[in-house]
N, C-alpha and C. Protein backbone atom coordinates (compact mmCIF):
# COMPACT_ATOMS: atom_id res chain seq x y z
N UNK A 1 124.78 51.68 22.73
CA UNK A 1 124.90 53.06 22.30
C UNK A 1 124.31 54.01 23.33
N UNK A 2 123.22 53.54 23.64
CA UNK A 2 122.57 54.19 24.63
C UNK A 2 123.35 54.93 25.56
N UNK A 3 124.02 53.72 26.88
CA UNK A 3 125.05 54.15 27.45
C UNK A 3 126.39 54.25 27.25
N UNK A 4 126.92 54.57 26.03
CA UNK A 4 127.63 55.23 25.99
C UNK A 4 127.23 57.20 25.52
N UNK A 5 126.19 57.51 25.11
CA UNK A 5 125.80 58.56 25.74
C UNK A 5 125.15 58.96 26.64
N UNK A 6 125.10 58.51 27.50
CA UNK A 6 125.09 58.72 29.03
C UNK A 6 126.09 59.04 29.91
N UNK A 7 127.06 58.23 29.34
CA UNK A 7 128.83 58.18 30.23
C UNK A 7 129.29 59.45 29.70
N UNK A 8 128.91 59.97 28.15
CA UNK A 8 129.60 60.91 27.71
C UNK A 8 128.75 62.45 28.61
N UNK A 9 127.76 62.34 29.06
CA UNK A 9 126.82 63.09 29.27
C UNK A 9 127.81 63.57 30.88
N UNK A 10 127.42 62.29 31.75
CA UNK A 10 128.62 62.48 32.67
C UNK A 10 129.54 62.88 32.80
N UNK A 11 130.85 62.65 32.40
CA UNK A 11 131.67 63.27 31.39
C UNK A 11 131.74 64.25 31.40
N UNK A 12 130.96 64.82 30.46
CA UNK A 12 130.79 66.89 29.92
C UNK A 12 130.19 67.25 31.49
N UNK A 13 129.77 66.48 32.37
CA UNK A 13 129.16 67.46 33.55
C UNK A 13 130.09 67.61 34.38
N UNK A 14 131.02 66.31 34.57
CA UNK A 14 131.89 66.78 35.56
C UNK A 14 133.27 67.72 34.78
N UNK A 15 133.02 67.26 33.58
CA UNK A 15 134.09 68.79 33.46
C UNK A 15 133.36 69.98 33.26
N UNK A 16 132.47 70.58 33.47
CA UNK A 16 131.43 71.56 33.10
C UNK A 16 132.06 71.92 35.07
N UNK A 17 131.85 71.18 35.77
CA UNK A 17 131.62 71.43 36.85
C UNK A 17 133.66 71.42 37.37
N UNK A 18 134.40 70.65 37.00
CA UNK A 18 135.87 71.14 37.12
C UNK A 18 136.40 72.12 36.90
N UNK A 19 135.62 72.76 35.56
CA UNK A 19 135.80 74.05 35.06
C UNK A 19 135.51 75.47 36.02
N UNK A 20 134.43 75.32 36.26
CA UNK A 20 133.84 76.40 37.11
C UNK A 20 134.46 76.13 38.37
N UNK A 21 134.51 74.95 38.83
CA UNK A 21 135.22 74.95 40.14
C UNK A 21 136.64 75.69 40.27
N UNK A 22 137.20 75.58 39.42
CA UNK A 22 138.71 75.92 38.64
C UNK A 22 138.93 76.99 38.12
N UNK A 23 137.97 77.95 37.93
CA UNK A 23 138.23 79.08 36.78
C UNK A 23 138.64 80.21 37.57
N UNK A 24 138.45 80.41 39.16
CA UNK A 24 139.07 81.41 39.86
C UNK A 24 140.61 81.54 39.75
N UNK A 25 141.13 79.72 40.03
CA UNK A 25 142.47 79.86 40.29
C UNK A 25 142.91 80.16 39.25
N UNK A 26 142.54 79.48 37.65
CA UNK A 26 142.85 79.91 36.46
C UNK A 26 143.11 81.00 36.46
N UNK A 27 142.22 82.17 36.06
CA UNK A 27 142.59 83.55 36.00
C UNK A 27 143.32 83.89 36.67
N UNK A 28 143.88 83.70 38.37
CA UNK A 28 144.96 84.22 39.46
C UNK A 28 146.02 84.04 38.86
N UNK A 29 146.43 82.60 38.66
CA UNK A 29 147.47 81.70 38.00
C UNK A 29 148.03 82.36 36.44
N UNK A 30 146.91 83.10 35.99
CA UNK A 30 147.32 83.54 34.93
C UNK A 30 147.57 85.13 34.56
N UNK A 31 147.31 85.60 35.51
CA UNK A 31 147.66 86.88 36.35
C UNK A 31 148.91 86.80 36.72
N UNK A 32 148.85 86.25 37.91
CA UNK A 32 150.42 86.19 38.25
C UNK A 32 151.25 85.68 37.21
N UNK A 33 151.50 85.14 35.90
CA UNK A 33 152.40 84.59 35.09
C UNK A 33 152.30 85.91 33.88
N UNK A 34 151.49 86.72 34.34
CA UNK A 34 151.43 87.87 32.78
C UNK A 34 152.14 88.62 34.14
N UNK A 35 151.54 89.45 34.90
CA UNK A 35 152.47 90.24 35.38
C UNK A 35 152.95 90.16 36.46
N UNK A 36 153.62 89.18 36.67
CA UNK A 36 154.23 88.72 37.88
C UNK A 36 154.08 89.14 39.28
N UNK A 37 154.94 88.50 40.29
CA UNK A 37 154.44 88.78 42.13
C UNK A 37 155.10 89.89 41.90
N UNK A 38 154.51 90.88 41.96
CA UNK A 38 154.74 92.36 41.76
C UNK A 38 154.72 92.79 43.40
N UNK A 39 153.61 92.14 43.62
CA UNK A 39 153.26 92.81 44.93
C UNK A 39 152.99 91.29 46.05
N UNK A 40 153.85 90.81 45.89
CA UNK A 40 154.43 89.52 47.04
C UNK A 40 155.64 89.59 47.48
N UNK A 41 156.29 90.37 47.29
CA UNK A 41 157.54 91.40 48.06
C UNK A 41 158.54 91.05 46.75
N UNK A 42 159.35 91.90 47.38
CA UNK A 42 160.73 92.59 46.00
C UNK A 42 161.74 91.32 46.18
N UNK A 43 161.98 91.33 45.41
CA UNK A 43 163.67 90.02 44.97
C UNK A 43 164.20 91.26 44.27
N UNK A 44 165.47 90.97 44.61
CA UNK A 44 167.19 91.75 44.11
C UNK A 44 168.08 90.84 42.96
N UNK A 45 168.85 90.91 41.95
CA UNK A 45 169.47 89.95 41.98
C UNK A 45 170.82 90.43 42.57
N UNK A 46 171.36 89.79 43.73
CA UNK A 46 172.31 90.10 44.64
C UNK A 46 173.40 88.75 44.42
N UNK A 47 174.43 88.79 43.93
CA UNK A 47 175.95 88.27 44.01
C UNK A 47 176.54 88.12 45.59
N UNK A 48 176.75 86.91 46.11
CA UNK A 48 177.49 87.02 47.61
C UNK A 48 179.03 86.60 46.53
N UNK A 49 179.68 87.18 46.45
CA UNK A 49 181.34 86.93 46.14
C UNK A 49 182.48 87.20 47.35
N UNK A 50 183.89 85.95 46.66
CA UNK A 50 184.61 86.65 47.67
C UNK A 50 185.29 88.02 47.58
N UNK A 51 186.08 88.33 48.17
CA UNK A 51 187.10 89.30 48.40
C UNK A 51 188.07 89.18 46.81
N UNK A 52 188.32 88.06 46.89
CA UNK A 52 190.03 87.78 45.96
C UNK A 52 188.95 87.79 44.09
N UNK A 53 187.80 87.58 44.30
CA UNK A 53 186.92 87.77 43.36
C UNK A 53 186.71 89.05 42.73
N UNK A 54 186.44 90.15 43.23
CA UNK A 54 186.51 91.55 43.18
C UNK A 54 187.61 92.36 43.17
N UNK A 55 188.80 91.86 44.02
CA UNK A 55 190.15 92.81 43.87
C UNK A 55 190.99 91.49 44.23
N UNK A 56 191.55 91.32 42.69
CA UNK A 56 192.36 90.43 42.08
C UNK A 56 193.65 91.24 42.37
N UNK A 57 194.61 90.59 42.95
CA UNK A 57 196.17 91.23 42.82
C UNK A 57 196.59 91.13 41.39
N UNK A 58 196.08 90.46 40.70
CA UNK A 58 197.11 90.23 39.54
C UNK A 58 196.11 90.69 38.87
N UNK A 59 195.26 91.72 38.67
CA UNK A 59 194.68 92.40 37.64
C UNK A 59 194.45 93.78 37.82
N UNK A 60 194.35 94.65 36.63
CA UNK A 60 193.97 95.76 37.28
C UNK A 60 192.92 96.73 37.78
N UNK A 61 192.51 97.47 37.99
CA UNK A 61 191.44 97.63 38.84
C UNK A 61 190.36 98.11 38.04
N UNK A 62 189.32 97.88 37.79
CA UNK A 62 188.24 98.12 36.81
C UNK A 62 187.96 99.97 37.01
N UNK A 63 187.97 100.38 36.07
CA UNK A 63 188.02 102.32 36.27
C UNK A 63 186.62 102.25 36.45
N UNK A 64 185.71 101.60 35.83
CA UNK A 64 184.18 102.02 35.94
C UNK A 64 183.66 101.15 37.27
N UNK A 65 184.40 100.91 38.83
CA UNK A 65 183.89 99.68 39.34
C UNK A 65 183.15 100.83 40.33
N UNK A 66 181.66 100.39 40.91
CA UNK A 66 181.70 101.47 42.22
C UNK A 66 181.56 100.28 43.22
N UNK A 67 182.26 100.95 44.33
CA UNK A 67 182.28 100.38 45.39
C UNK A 67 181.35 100.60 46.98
N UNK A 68 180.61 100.40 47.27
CA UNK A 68 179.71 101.09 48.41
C UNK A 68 180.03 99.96 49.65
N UNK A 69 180.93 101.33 50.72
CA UNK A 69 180.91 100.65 51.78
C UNK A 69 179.98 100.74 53.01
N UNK A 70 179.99 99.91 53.80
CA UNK A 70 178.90 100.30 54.85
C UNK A 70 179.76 99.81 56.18
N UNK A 71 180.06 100.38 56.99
CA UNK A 71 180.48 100.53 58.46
C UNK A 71 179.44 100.28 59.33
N UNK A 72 180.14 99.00 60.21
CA UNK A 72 179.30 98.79 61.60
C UNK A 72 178.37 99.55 61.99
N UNK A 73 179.28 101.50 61.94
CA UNK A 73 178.39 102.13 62.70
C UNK A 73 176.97 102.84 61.73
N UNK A 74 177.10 101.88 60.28
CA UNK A 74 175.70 102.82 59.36
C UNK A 74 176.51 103.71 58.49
N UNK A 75 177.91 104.45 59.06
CA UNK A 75 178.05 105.21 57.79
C UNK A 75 178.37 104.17 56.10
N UNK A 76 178.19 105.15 55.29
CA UNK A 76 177.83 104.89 53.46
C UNK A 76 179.46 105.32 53.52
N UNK A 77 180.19 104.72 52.37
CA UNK A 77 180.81 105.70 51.68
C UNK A 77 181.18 104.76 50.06
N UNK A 78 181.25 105.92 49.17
CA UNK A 78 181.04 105.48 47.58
C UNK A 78 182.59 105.50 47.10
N UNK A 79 183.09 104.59 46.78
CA UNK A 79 184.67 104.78 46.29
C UNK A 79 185.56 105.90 47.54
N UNK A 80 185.53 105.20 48.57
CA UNK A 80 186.20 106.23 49.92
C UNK A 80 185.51 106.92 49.93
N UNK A 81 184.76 107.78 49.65
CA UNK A 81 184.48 109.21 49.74
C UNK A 81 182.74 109.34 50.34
N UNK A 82 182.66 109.84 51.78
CA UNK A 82 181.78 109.57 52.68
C UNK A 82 180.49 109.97 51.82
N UNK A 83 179.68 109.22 52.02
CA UNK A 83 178.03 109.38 51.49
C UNK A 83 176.90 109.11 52.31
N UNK A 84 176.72 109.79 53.73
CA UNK A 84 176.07 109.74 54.23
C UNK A 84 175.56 108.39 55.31
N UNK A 85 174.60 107.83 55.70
CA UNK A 85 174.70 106.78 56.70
C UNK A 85 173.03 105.96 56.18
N UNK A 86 173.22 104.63 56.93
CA UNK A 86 172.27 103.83 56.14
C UNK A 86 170.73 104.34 56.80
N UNK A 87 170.40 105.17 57.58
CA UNK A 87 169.42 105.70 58.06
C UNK A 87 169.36 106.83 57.17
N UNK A 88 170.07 107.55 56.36
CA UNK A 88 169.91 108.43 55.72
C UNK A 88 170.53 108.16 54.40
N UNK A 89 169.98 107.23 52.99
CA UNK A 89 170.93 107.00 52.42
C UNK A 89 170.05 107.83 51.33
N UNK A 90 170.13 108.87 51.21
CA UNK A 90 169.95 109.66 50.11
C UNK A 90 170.95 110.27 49.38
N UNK A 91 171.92 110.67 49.72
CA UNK A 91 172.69 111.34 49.50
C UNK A 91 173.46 110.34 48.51
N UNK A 92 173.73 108.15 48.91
CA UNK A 92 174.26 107.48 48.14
C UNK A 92 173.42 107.47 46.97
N UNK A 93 172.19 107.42 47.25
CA UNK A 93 171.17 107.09 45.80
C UNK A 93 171.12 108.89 44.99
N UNK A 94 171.18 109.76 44.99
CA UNK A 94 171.40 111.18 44.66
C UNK A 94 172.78 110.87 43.39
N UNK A 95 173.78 110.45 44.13
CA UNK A 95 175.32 110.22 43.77
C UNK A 95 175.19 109.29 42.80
N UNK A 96 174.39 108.03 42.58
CA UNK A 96 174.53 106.86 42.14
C UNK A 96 173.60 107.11 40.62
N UNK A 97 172.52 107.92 41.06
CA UNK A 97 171.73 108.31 39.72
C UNK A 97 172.29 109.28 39.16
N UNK A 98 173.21 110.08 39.82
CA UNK A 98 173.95 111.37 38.73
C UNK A 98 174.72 110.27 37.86
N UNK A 99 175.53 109.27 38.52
CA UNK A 99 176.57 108.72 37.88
C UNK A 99 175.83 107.93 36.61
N UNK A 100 175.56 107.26 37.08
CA UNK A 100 174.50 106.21 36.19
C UNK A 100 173.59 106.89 34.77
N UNK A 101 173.39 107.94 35.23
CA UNK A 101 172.79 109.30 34.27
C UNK A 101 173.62 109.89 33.32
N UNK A 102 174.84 110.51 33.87
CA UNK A 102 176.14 110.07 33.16
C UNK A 102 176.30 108.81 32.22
N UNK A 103 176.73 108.10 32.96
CA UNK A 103 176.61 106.90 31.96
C UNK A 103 175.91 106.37 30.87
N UNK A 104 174.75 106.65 31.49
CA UNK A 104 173.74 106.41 30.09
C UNK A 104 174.18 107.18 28.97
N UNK A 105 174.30 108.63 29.08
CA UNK A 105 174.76 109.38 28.18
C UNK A 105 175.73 109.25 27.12
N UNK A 106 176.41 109.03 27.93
CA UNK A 106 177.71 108.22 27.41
C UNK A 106 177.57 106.74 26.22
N UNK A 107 176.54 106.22 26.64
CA UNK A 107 176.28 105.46 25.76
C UNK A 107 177.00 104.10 26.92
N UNK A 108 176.92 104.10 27.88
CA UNK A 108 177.64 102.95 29.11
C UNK A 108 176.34 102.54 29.88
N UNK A 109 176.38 101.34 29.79
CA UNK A 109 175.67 100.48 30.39
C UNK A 109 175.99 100.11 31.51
N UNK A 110 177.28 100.01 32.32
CA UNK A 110 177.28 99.91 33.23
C UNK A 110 176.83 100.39 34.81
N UNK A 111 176.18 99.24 35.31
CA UNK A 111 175.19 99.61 36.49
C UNK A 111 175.96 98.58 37.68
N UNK A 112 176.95 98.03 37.95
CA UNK A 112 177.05 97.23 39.07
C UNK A 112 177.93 98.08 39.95
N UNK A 113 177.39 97.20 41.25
CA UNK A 113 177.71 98.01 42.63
C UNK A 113 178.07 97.03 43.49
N UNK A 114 179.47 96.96 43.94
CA UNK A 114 179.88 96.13 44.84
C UNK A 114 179.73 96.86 46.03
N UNK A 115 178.89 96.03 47.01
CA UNK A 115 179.07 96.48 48.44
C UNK A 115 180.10 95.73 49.65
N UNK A 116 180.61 96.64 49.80
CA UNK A 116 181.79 96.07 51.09
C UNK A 116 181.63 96.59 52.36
N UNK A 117 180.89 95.43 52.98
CA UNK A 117 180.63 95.68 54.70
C UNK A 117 181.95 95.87 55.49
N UNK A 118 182.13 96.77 56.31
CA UNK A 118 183.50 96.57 57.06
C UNK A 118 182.85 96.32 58.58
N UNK A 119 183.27 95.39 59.11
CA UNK A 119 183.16 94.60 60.47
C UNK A 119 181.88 94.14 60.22
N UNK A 120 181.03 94.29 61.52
CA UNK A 120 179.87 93.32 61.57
C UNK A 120 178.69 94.25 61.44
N UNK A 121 177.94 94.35 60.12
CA UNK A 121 177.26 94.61 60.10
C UNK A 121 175.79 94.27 60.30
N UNK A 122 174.53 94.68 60.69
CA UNK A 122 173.49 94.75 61.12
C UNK A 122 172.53 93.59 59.68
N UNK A 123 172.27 92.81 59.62
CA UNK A 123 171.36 92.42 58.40
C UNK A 123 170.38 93.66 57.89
N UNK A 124 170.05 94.15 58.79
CA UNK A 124 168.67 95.01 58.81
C UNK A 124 169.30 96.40 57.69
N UNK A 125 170.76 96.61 58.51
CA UNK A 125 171.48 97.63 57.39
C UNK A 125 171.82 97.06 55.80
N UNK A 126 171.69 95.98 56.02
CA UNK A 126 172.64 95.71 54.29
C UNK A 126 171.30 95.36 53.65
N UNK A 127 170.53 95.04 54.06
CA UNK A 127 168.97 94.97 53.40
C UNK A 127 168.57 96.20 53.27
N UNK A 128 168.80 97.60 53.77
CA UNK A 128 167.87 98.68 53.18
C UNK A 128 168.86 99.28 52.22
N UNK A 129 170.42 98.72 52.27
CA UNK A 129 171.37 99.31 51.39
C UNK A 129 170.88 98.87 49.98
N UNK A 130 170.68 97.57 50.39
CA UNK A 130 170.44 96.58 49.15
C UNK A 130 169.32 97.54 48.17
N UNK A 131 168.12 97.50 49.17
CA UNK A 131 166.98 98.47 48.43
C UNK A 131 167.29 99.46 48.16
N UNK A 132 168.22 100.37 48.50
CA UNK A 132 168.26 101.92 47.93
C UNK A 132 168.70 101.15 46.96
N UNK A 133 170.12 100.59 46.55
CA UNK A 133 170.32 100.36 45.30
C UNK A 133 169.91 100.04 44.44
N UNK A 134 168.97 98.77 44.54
CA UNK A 134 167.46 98.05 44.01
C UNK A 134 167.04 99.42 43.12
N UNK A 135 166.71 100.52 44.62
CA UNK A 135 165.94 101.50 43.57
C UNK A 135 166.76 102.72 42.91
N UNK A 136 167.47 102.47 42.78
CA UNK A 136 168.05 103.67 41.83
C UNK A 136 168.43 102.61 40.56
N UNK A 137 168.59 101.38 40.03
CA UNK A 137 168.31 100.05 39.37
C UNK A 137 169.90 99.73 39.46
N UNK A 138 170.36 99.66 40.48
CA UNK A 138 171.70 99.22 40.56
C UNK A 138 172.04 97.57 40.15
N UNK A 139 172.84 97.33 38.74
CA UNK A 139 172.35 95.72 38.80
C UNK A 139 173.58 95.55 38.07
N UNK A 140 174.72 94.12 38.24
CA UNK A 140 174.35 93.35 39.38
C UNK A 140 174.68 94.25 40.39
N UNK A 141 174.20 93.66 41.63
CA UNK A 141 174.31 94.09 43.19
C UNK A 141 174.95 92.75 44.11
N UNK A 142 176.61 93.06 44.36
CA UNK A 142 177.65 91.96 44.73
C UNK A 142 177.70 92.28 45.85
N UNK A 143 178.03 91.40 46.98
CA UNK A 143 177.94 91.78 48.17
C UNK A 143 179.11 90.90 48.58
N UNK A 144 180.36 91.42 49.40
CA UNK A 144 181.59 90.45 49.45
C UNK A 144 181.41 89.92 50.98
N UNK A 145 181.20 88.85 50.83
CA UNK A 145 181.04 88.02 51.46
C UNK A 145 181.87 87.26 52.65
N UNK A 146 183.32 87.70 52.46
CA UNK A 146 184.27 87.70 53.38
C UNK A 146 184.32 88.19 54.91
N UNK A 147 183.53 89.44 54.79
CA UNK A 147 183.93 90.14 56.06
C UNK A 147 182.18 89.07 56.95
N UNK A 148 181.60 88.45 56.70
CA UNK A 148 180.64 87.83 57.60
C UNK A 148 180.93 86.99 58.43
């Protein structure tokens, strides 16, 4: 009997002592799972689709779809109609929250934004496109994948 409270004594010390060794990461670990990597950089949820995915010949064309293109040379434009350049994309995110603002109103939920690169675009450009849209809460965010 003896030693078996002794072993138990042992026991409670080294978990006495696992505990405390342990209780920093605990709390981090449980931090990060209540309010997530907030601040370990941004994730998008971004769609790579094809072409024949988005504009189906044999269907017709979605009235609520927006389309954001981006040109080799940086210019934006929103359903054809020029919106400024990816060094200056205020003018797309301005356009995108009127619409979307609209929408809400309306009682429309719809928030997705297909982007269509034409030729070869810059990574560096379709990543800050990505983020303006990110932040005006553009979601999903499809990116056609064809022209790469």
């Amino acid at each position: 009997m003896n030693n078996t409270k002794q072993m138990r004594r042992k026991n409670g010390e080294k978990g006495k002592k696992f505990v405390s060794k342990n209780f920093p990461v605990s709390i981090f670990l449980m931090c990060v799972s209540l309010f997530g990597c907030q601040n370990f950089g941004e994730n998008y949820a971004i769609d790579f689709v094809d072409r024949s995915a988005v504009f189906a010949f044999n269907q017709k064309p979605k009235p609520l779809m927006l389309v954001v293109e981006i040109a080799e040379s940086g210019k934006l434009s929103l359903n054809k109609i020029e919106t400024g350049t990816i060094s200056d994309a205020a003018l797309l995110s301005e356009k995108l929250e009127i619409i979307f603002d609209d929408r809400e109103n309306a009682g429309i939920s719809e928030r997705e934004v297909v982007i269509d690169p034409q030729g070869k675009v810059k990574n560096e450009d379709l990543e800050k496109l990505v983020k303006s849209l990110a932040d005006v809460k553009a979601s999903p965010i499809r990116v056609i994948k064809n022209n790469f």
